[in-house]
C-alpha atoms as a PDB file:
ATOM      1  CA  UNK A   1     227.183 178.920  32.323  1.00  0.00           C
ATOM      2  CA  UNK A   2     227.895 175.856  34.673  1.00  0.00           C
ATOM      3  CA  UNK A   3     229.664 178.191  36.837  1.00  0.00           C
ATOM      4  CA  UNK A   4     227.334 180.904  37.575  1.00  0.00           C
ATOM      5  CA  UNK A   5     224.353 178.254  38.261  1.00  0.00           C
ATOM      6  CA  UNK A   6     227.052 176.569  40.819  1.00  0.00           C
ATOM      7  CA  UNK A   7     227.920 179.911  42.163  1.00  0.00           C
ATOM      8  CA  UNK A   8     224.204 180.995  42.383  1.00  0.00           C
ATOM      9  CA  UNK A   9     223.459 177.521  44.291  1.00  0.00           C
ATOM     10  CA  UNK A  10     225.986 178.331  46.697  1.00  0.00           C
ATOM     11  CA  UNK A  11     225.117 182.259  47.331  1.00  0.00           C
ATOM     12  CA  UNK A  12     221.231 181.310  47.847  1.00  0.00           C
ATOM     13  CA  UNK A  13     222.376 178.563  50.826  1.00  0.00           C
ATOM     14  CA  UNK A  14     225.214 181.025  52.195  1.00  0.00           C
ATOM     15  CA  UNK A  15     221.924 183.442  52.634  1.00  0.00           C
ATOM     16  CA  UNK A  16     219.795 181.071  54.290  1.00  0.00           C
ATOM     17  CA  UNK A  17     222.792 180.109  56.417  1.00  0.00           C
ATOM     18  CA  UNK A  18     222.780 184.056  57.035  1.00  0.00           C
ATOM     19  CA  UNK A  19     219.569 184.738  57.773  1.00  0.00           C
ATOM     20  CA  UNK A  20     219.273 181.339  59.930  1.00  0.00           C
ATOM     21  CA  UNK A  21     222.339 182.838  61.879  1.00  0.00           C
ATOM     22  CA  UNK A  22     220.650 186.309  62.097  1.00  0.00           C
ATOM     23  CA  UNK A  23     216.980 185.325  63.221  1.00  0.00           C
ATOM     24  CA  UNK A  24     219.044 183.115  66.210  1.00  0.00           C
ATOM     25  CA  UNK A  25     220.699 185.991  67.029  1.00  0.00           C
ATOM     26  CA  UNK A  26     217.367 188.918  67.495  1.00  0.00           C
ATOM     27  CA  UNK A  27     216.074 186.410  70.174  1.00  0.00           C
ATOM     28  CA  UNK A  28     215.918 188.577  73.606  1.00  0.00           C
ATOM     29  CA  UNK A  29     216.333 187.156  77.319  1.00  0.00           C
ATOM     30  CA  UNK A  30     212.496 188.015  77.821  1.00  0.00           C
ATOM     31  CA  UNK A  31     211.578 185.955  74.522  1.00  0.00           C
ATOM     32  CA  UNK A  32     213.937 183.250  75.501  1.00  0.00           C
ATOM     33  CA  UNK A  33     212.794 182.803  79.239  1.00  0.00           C
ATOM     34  CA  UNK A  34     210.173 180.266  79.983  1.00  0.00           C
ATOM     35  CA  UNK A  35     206.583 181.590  80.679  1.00  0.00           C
ATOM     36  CA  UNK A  36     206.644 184.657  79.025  1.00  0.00           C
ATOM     37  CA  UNK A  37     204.207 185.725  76.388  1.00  0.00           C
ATOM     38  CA  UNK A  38     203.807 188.294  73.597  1.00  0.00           C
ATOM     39  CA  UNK A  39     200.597 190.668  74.410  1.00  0.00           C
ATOM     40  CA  UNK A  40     199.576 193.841  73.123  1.00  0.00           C
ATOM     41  CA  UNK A  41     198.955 195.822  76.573  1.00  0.00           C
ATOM     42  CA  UNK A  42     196.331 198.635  76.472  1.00  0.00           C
ATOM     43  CA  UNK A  43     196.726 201.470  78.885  1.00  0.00           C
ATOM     44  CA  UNK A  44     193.825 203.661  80.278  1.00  0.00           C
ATOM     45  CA  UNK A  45     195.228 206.723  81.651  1.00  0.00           C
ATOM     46  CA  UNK A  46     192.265 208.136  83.701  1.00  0.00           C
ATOM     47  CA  UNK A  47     191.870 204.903  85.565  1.00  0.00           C
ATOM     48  CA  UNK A  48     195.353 204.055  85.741  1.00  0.00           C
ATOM     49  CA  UNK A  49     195.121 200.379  85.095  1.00  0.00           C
ATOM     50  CA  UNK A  50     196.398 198.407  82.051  1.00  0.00           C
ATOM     51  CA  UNK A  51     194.722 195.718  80.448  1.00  0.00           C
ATOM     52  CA  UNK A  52     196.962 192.634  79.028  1.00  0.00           C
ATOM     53  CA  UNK A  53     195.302 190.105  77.216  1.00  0.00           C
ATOM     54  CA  UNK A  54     197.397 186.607  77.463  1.00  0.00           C
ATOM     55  CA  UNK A  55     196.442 183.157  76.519  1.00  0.00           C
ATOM     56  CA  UNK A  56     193.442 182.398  77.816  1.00  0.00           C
ATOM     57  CA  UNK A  57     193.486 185.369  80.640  1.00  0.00           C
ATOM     58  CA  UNK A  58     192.574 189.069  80.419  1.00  0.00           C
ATOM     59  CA  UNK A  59     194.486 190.529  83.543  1.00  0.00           C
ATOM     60  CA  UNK A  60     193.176 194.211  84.250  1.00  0.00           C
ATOM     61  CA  UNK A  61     196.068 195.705  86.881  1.00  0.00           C
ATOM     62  CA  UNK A  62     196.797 198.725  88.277  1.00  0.00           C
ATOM     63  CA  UNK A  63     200.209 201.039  87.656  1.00  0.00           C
ATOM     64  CA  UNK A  64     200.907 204.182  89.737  1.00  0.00           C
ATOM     65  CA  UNK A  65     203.416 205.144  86.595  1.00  0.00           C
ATOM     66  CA  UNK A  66     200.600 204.003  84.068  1.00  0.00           C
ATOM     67  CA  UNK A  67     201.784 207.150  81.875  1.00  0.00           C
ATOM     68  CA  UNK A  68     205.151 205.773  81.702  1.00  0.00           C
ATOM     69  CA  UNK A  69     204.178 202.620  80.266  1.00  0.00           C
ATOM     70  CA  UNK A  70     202.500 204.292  77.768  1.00  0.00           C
ATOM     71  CA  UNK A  71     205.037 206.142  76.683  1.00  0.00           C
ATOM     72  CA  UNK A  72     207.431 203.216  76.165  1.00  0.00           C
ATOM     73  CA  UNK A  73     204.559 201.566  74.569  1.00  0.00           C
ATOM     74  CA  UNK A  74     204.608 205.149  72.117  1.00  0.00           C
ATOM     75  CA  UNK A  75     208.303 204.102  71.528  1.00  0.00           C
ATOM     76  CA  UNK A  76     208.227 200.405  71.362  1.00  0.00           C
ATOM     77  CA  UNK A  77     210.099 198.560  68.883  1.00  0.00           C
ATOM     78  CA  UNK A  78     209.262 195.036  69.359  1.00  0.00           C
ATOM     79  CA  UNK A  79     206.677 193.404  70.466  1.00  0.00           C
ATOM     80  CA  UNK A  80     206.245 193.434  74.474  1.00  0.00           C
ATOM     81  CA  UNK A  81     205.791 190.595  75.933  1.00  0.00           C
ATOM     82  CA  UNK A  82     204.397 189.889  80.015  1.00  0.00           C
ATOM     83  CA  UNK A  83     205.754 187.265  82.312  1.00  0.00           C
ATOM     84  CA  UNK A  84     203.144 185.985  84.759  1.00  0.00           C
ATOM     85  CA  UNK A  85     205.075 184.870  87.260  1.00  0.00           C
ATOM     86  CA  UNK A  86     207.012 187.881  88.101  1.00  0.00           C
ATOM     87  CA  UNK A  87     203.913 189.946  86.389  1.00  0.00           C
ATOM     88  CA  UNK A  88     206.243 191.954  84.904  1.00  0.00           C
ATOM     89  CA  UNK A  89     205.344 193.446  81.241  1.00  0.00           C
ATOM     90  CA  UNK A  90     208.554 194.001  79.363  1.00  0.00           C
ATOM     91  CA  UNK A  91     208.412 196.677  77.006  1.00  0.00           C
ATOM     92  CA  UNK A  92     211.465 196.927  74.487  1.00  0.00           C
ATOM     93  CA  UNK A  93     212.220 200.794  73.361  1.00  0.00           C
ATOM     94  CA  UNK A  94     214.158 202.751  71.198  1.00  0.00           C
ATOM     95  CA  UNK A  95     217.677 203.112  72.162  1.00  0.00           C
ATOM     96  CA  UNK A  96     220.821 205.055  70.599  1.00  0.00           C
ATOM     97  CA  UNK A  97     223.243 202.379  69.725  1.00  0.00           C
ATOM     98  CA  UNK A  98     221.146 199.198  70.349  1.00  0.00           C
ATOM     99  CA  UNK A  99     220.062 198.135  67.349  1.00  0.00           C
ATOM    100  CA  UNK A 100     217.395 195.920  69.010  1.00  0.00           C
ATOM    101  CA  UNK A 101     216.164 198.143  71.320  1.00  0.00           C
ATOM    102  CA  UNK A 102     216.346 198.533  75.203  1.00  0.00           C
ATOM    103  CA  UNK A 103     213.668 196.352  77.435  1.00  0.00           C
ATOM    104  CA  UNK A 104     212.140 198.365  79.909  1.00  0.00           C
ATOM    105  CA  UNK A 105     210.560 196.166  82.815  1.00  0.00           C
ATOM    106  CA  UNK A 106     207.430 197.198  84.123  1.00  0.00           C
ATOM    107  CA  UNK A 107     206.587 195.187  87.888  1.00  0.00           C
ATOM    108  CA  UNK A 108     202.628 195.160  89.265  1.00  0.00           C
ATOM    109  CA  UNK A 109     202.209 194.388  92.368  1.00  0.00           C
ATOM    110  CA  UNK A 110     200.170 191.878  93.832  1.00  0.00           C
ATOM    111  CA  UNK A 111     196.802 192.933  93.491  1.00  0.00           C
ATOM    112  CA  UNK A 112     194.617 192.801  90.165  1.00  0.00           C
ATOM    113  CA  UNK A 113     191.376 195.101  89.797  1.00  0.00           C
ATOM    114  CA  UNK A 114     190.121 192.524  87.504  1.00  0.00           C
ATOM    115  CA  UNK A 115     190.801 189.208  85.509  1.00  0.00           C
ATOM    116  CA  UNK A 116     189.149 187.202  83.328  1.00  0.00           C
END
């Protein structure tokens, strides 16, 4: 009996050696990066504009591909997350053979049609 409550000791720290080892390695470069933030965009198609709530901003910006974004939102796989000083929104999508997903970049341009 010894043995097996040895052995079981050493499989339960092997695992969270493991999973330690695994949740290091699902970090993206858009995650990693400095400044960058996980938002839930919403996207109004008749307007064109998407809405990202970050921090302590709402930014309301336009997209002339606004139905592209929502399609990769439709796919997403992780959560996206929006840089503010490139104001890019990085959406990460579905991807045959990428396990983690693809990010798709999304750029605005300078102007906002409304912040908070």
């Amino acid at each position: 009996m010894p043995y097996q409550s040895e052995s079981i000791h050493s499989d339960a720290s092997q695992a969270r050696s493991n999973q330690n080892h695994s949740t290091q390695a699902h970090s993206t470069p858009a995650e990693a990066g400095a400044g960058t933030v996980t938002v839930i965009p919403a996207v109004d198609l008749y307007l064109g504009t998407v809405t990202i709530a970050a921090r302590n901003k709402t930014f309301r910006l336009r997209h002339p591909e606004a139905q592209l974004i929502a399609r990769a939102l439709a796919q997403a796989v992780r959560p996206s997350t929006w840089c503010e000083a490139s104001r890019t929104l990085t959406v990460t999508v579905a991807a045959v053979g990428k396990r983690h997903g693809r990010p798709q970049p999304f750029t605005f341009g300078s102007g906002t049609f409304g912040s908070d």
